[in-house]
N, C-alpha and C. Protein backbone atom coordinates (compact mmCIF):
# COMPACT_ATOMS: atom_id res chain seq x y z
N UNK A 1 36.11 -25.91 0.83
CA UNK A 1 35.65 -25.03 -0.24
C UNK A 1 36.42 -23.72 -0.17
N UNK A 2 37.00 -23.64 -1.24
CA UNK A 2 37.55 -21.77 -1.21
C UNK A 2 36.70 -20.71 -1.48
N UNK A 3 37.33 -19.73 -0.83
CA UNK A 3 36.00 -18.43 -1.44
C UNK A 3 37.34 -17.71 -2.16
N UNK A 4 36.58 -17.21 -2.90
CA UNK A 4 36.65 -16.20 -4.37
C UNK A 4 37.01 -15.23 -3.82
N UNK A 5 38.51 -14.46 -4.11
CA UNK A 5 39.03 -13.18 -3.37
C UNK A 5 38.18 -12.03 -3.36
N UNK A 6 37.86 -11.12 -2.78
CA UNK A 6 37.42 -10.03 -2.34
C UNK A 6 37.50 -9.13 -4.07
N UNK A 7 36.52 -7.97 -4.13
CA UNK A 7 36.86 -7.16 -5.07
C UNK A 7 38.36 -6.33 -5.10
N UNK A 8 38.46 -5.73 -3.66
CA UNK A 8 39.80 -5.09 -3.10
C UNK A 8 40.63 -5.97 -3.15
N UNK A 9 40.74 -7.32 -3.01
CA UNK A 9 41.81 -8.60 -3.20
C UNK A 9 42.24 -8.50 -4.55
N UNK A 10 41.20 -8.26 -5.33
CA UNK A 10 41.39 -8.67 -6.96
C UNK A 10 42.16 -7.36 -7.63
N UNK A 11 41.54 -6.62 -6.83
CA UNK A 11 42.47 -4.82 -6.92
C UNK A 11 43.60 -4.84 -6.63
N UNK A 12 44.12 -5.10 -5.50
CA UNK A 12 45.81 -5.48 -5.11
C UNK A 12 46.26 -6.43 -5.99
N UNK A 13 45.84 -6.91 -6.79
CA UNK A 13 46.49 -8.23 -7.56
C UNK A 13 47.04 -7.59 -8.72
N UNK A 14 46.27 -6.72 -9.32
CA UNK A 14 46.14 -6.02 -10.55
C UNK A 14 47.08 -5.06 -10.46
N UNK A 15 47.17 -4.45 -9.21
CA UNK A 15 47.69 -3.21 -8.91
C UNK A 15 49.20 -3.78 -8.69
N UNK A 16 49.87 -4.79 -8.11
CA UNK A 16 50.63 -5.55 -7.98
C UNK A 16 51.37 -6.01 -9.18
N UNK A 17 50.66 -6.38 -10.40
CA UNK A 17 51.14 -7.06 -11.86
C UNK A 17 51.06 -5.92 -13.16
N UNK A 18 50.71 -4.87 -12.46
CA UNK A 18 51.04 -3.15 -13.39
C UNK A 18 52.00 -2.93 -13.36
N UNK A 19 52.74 -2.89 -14.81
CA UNK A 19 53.75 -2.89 -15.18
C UNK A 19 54.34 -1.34 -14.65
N UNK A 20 55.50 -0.54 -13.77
CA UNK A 20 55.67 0.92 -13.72
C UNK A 20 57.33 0.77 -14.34
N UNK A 21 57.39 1.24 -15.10
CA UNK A 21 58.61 1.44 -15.95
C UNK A 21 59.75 2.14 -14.86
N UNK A 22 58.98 3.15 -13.74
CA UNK A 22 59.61 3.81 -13.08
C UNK A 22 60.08 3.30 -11.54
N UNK A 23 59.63 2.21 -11.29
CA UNK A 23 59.19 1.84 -10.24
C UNK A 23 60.64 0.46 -9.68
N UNK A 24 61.74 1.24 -9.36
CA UNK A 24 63.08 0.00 -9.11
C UNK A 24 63.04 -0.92 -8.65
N UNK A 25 61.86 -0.92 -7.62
CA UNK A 25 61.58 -2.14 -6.27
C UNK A 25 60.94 -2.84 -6.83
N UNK A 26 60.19 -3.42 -8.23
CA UNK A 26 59.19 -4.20 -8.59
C UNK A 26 60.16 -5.46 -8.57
N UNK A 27 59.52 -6.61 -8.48
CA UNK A 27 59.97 -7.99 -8.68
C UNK A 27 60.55 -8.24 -9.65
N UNK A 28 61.29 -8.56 -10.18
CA UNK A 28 61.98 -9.14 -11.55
C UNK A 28 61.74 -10.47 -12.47
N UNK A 29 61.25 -10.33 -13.63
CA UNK A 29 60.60 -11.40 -14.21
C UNK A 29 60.75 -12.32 -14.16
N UNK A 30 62.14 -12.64 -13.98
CA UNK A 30 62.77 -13.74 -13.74
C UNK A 30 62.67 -14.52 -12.34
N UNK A 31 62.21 -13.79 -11.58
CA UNK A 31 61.96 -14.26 -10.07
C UNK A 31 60.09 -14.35 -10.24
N UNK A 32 59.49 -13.61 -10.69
CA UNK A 32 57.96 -14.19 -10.89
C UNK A 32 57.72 -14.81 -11.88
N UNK A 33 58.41 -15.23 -12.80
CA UNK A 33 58.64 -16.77 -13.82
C UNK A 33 58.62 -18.07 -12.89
N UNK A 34 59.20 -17.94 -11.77
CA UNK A 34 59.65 -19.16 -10.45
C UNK A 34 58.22 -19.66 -9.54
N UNK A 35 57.39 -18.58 -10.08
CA UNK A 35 56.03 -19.08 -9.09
C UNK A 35 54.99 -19.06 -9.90
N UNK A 36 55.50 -19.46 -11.28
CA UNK A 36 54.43 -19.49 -12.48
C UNK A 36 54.11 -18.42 -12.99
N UNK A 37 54.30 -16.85 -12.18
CA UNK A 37 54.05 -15.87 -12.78
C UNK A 37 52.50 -14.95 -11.90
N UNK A 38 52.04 -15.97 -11.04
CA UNK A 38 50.81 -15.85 -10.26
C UNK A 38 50.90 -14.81 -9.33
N UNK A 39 50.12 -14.29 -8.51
CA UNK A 39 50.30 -13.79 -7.40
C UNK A 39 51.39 -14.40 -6.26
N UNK A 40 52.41 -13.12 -5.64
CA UNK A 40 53.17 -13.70 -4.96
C UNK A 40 52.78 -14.18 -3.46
N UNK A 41 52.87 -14.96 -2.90
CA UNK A 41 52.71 -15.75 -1.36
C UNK A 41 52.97 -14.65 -0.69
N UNK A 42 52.91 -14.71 0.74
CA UNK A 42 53.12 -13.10 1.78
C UNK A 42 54.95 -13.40 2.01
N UNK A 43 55.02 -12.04 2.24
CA UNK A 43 56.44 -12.39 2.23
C UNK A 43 57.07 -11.26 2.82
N UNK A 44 58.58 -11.36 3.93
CA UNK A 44 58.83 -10.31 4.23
C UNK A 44 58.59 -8.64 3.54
N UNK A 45 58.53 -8.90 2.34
CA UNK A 45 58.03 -7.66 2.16
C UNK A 45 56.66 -7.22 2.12
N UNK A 46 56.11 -8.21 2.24
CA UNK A 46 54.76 -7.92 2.52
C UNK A 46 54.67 -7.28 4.16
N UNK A 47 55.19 -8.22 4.98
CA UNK A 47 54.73 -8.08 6.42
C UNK A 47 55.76 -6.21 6.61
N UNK A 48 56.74 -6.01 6.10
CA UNK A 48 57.26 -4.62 5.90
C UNK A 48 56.32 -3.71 5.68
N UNK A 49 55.58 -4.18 4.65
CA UNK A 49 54.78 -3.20 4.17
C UNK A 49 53.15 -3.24 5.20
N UNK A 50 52.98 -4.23 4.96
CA UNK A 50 51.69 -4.14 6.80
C UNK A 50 52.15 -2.96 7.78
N UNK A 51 53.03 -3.41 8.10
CA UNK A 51 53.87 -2.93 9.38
C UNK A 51 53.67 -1.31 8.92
N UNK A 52 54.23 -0.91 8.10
CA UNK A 52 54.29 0.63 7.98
C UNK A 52 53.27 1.15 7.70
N UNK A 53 52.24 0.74 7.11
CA UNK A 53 51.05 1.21 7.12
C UNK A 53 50.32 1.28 8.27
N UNK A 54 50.23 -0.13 9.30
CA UNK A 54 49.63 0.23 10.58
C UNK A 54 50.41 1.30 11.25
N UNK A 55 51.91 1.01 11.18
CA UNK A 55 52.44 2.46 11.94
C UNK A 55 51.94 3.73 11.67
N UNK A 56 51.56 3.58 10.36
CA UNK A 56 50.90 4.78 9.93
C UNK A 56 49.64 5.27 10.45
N UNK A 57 49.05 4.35 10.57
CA UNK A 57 47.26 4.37 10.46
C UNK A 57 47.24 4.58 12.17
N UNK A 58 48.17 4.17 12.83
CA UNK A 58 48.38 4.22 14.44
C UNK A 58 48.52 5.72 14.48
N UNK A 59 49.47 6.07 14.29
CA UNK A 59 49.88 7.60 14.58
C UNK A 59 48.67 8.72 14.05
N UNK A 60 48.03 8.24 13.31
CA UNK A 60 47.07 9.24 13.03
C UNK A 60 46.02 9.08 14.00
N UNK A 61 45.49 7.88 14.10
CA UNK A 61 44.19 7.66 15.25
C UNK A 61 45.24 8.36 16.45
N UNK A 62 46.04 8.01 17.27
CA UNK A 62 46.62 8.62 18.14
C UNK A 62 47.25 10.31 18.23
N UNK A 63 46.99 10.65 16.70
CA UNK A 63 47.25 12.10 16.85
C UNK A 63 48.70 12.60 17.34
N UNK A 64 49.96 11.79 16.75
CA UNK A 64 51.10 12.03 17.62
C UNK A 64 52.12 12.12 16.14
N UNK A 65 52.38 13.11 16.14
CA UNK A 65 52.83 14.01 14.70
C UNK A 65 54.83 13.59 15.34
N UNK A 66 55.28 13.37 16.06
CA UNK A 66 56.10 12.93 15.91
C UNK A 66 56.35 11.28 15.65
N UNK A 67 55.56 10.72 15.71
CA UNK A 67 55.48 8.89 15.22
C UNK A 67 55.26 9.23 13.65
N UNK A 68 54.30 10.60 13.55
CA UNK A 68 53.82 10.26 12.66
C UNK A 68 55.00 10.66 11.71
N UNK A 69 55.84 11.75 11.93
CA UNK A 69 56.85 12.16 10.87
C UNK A 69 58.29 10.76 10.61
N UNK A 70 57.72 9.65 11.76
CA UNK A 70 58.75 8.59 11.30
C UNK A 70 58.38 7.37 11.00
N UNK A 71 57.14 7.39 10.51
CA UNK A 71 56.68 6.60 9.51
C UNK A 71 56.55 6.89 7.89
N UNK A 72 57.40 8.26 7.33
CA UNK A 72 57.34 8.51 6.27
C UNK A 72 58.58 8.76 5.47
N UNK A 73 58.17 8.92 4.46
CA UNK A 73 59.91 9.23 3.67
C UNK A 73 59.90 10.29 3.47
N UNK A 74 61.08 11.05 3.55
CA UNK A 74 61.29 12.25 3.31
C UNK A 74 60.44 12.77 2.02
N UNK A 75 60.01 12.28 0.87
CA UNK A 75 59.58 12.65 -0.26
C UNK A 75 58.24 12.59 -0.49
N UNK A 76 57.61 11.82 0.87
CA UNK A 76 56.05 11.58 0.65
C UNK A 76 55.17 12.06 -0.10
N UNK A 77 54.73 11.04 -0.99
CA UNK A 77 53.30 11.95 -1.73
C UNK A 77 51.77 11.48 -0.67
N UNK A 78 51.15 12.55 -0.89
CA UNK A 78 50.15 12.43 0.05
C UNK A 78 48.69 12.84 -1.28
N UNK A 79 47.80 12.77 -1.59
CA UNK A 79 46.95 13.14 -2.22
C UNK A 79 45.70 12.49 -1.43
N UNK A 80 45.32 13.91 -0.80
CA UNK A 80 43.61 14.34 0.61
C UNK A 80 42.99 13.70 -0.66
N UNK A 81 41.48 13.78 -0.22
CA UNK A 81 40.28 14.03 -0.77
C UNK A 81 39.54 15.24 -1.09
N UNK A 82 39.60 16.40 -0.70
CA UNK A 82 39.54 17.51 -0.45
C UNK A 82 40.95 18.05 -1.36
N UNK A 83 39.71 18.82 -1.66
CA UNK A 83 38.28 19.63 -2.41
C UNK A 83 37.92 18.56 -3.46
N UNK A 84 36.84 18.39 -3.44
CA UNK A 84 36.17 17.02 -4.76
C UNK A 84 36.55 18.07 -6.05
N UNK A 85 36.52 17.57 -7.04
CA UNK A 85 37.17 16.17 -7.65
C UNK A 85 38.01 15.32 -7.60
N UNK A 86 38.94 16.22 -7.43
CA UNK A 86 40.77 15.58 -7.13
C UNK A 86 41.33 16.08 -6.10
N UNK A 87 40.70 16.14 -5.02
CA UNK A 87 41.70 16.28 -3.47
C UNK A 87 42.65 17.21 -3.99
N UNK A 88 44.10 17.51 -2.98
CA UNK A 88 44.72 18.46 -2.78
C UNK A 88 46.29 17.27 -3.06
N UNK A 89 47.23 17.52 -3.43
CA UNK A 89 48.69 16.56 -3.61
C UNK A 89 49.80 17.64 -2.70
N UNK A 90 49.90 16.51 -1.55
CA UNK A 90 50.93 16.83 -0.44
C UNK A 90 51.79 16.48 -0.69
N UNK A 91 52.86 16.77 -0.81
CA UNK A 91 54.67 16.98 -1.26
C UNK A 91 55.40 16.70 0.03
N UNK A 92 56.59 16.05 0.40
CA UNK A 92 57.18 16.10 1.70
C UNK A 92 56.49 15.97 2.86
N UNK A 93 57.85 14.97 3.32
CA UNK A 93 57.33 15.32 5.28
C UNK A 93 56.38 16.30 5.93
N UNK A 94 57.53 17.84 5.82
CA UNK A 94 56.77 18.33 6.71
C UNK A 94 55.50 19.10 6.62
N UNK A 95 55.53 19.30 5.01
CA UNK A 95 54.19 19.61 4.68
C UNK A 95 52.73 18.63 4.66
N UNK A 96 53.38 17.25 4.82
CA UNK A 96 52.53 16.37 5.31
C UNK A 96 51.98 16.34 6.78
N UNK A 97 53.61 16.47 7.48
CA UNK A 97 52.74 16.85 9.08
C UNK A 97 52.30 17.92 9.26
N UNK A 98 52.00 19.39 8.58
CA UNK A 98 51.55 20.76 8.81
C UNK A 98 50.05 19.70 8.30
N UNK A 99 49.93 19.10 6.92
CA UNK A 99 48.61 19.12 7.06
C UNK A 99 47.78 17.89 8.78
N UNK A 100 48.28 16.78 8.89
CA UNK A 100 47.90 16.30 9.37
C UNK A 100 47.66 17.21 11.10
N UNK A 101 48.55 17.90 11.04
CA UNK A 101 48.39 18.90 12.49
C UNK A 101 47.14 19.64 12.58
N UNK A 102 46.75 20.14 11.14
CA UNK A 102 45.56 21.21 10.77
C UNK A 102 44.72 20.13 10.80
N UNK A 103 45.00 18.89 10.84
CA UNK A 103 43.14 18.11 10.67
C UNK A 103 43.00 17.53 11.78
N UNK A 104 43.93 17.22 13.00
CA UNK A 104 43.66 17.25 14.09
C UNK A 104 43.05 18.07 14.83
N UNK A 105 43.42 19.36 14.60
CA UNK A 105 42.94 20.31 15.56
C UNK A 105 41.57 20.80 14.90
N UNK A 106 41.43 20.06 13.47
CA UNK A 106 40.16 20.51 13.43
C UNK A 106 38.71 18.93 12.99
N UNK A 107 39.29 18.08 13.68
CA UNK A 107 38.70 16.73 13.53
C UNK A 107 38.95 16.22 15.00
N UNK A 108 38.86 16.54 15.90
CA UNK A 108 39.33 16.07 17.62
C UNK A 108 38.88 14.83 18.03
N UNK A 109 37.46 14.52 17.77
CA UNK A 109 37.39 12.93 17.95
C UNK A 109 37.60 11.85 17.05
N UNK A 110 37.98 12.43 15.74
CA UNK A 110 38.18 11.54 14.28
C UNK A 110 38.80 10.25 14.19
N UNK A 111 38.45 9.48 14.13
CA UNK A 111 38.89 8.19 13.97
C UNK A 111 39.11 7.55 12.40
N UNK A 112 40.44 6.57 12.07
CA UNK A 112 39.69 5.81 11.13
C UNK A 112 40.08 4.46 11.32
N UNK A 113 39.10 3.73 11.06
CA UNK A 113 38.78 1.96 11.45
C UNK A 113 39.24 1.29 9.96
N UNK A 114 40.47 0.64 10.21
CA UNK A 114 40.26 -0.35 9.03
C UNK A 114 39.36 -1.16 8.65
N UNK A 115 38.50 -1.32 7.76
CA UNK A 115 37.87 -2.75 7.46
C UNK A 115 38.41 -3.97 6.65
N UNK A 116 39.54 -3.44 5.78
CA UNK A 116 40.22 -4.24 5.39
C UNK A 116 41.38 -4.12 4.49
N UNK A 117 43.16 -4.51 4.37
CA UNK A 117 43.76 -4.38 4.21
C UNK A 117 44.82 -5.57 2.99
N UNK A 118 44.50 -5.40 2.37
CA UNK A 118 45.26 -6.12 1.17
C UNK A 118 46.79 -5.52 0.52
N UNK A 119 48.00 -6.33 0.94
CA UNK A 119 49.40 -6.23 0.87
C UNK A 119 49.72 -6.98 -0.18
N UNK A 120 50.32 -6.44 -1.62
CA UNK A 120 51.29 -7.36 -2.36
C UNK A 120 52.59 -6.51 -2.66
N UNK A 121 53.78 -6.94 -1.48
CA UNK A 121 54.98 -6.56 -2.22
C UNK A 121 54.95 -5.07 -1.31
N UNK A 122 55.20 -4.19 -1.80
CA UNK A 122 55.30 -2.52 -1.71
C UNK A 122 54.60 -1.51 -1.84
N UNK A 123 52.99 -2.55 -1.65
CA UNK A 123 51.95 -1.97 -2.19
C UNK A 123 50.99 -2.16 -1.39
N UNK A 124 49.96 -1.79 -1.02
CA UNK A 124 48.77 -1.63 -0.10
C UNK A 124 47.39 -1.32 0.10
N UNK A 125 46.58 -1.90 -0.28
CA UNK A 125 45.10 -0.92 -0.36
C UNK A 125 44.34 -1.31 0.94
N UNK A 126 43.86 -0.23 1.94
CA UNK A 126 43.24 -0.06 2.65
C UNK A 126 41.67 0.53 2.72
N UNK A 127 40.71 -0.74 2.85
CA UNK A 127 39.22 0.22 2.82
C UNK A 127 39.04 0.50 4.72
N UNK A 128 38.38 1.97 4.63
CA UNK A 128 38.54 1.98 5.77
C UNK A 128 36.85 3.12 6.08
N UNK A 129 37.14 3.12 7.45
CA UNK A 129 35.61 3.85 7.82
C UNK A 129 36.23 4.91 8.76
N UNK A 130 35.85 6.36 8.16
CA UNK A 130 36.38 7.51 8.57
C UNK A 130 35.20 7.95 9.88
N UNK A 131 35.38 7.79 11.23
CA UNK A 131 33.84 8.53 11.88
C UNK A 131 34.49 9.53 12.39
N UNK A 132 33.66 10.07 12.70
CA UNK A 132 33.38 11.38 14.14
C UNK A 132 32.37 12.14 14.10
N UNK A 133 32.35 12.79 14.91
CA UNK A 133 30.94 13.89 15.61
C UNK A 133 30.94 15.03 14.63
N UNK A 134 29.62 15.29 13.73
CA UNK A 134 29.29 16.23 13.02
C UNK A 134 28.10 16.86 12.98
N UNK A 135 28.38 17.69 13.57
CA UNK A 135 26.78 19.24 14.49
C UNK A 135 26.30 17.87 15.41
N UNK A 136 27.03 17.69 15.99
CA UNK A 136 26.56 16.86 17.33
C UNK A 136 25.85 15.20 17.19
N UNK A 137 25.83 14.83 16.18
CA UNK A 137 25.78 13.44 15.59
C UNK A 137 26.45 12.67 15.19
N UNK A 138 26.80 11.26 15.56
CA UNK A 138 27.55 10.38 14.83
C UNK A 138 27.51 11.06 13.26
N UNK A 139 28.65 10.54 12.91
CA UNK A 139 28.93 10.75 10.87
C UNK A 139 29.63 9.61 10.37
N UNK A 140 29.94 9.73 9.47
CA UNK A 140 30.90 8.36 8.75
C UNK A 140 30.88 8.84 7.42
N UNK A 141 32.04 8.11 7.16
CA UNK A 141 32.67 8.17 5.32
C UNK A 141 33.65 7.30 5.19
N UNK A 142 33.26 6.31 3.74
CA UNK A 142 34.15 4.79 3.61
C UNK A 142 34.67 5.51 2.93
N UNK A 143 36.02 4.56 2.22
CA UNK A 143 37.10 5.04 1.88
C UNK A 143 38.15 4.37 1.37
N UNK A 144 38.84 4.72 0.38
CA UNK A 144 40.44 3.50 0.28
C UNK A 144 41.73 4.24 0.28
N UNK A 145 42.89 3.42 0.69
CA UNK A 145 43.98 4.65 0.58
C UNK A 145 44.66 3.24 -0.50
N UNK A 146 45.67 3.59 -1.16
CA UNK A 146 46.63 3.37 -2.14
C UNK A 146 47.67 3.28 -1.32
N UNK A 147 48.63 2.61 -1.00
CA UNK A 147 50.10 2.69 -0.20
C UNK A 147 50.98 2.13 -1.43
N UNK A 148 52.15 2.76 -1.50
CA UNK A 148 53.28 2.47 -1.80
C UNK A 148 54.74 2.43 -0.51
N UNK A 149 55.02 1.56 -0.01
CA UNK A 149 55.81 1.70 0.66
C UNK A 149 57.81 1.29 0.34
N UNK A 150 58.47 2.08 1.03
CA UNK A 150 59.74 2.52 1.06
C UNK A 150 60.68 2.07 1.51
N UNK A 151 61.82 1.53 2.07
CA UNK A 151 62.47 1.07 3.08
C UNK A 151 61.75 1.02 4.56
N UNK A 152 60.48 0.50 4.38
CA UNK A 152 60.26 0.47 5.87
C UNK A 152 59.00 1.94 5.98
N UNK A 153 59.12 2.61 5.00
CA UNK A 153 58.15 3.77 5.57
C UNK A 153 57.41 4.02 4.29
N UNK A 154 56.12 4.91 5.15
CA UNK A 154 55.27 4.94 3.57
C UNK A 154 55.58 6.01 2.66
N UNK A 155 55.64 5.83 1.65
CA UNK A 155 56.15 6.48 0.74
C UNK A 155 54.83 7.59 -0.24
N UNK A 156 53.50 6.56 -0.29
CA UNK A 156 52.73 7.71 -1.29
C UNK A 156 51.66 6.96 -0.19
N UNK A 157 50.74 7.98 -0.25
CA UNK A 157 49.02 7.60 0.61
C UNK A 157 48.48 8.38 -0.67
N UNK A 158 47.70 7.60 -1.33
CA UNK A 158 46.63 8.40 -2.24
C UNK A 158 45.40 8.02 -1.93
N UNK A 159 44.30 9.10 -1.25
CA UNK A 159 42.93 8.86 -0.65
C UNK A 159 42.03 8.66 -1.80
N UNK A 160 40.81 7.55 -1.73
CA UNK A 160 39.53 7.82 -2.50
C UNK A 160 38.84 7.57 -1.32
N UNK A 161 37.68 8.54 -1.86
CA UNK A 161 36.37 8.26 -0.75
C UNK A 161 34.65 7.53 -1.72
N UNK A 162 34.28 7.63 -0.59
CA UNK A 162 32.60 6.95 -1.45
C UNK A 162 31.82 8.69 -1.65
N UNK A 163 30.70 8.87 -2.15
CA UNK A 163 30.21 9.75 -2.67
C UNK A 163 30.73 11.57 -1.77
């Protein structure tokens, strides 16, 4: 019996077959004409794109701002959550690692736990569970990030959170 893809499964699918006019790395019609046009099978660029995201998601739980500045592209878009409505849009490297430096030193036990990770192509959605210690109590906040990835590195992280 098969089970019925995930809501986040059905999200990467969609997000995957959105047409970006701007976007050079997309598949070519003519090559997703060859597999009926369906969702594509995993494929080195998939496992590329895994790969740089855990590199990613590593260096932050580990807090090590030099892994972390070589898991990115020079041009990184970054868009926090913070300040609600629309988070804050991080520009470049190193203004990406100035922020991630400032949320270390002010998040010290912060963790975030994947719960689950859906890859098509150059693309990535991650739901994940943000914890740490807040006024002296466990805390938590779920979450998704958006990946676009690059030659090997991530290229855009765009955060949503739950309420």
């Amino acid at each position: 019996m098969s089970r019925a893809p995930s809501t986040l499964a059905l999200a990467v699918m969609v997000l995957a077959a959105w047409p970006a006019a701007t976007d050079t790395l997309r598949e070519p019609a003519a090559a997703r004409a060859t597999n009926g046009g369906g969702p594509r099978m995993a494929s080195n660029a998939d496992d590329r794109t895994r790969a740089a995201v855990e590199a990613l998601n590593a260096a932050i739980n580990a807090r090590d701002l030099a892994a972390l500045h070589l898991t990115v592209t020079d041009d990184v878009i970054f868009e926090n959550t913070n300040p609600a409505p629309d988070g804050t849009r991080i520009e470049g490297r190193d203004a990406f690692g100035r922020f991630w430096a400032r949320w270390f030193a002010a998040n010290p036990d912060a963790r975030f736990e994947v719960e689950e990770m859906v890859v098509a192509g150059d693309r990535a959605v991650v739901r994940w569970i943000y914890r740490k210690t807040r006024d002296g109590r466990p805390w938590h906040l779920r979450g998704i990030d958006l990946f676009r990835v690059r030659e090997g590195r991530v290229a855009e992280k765009l955060s949503y959170v739950k309420g």
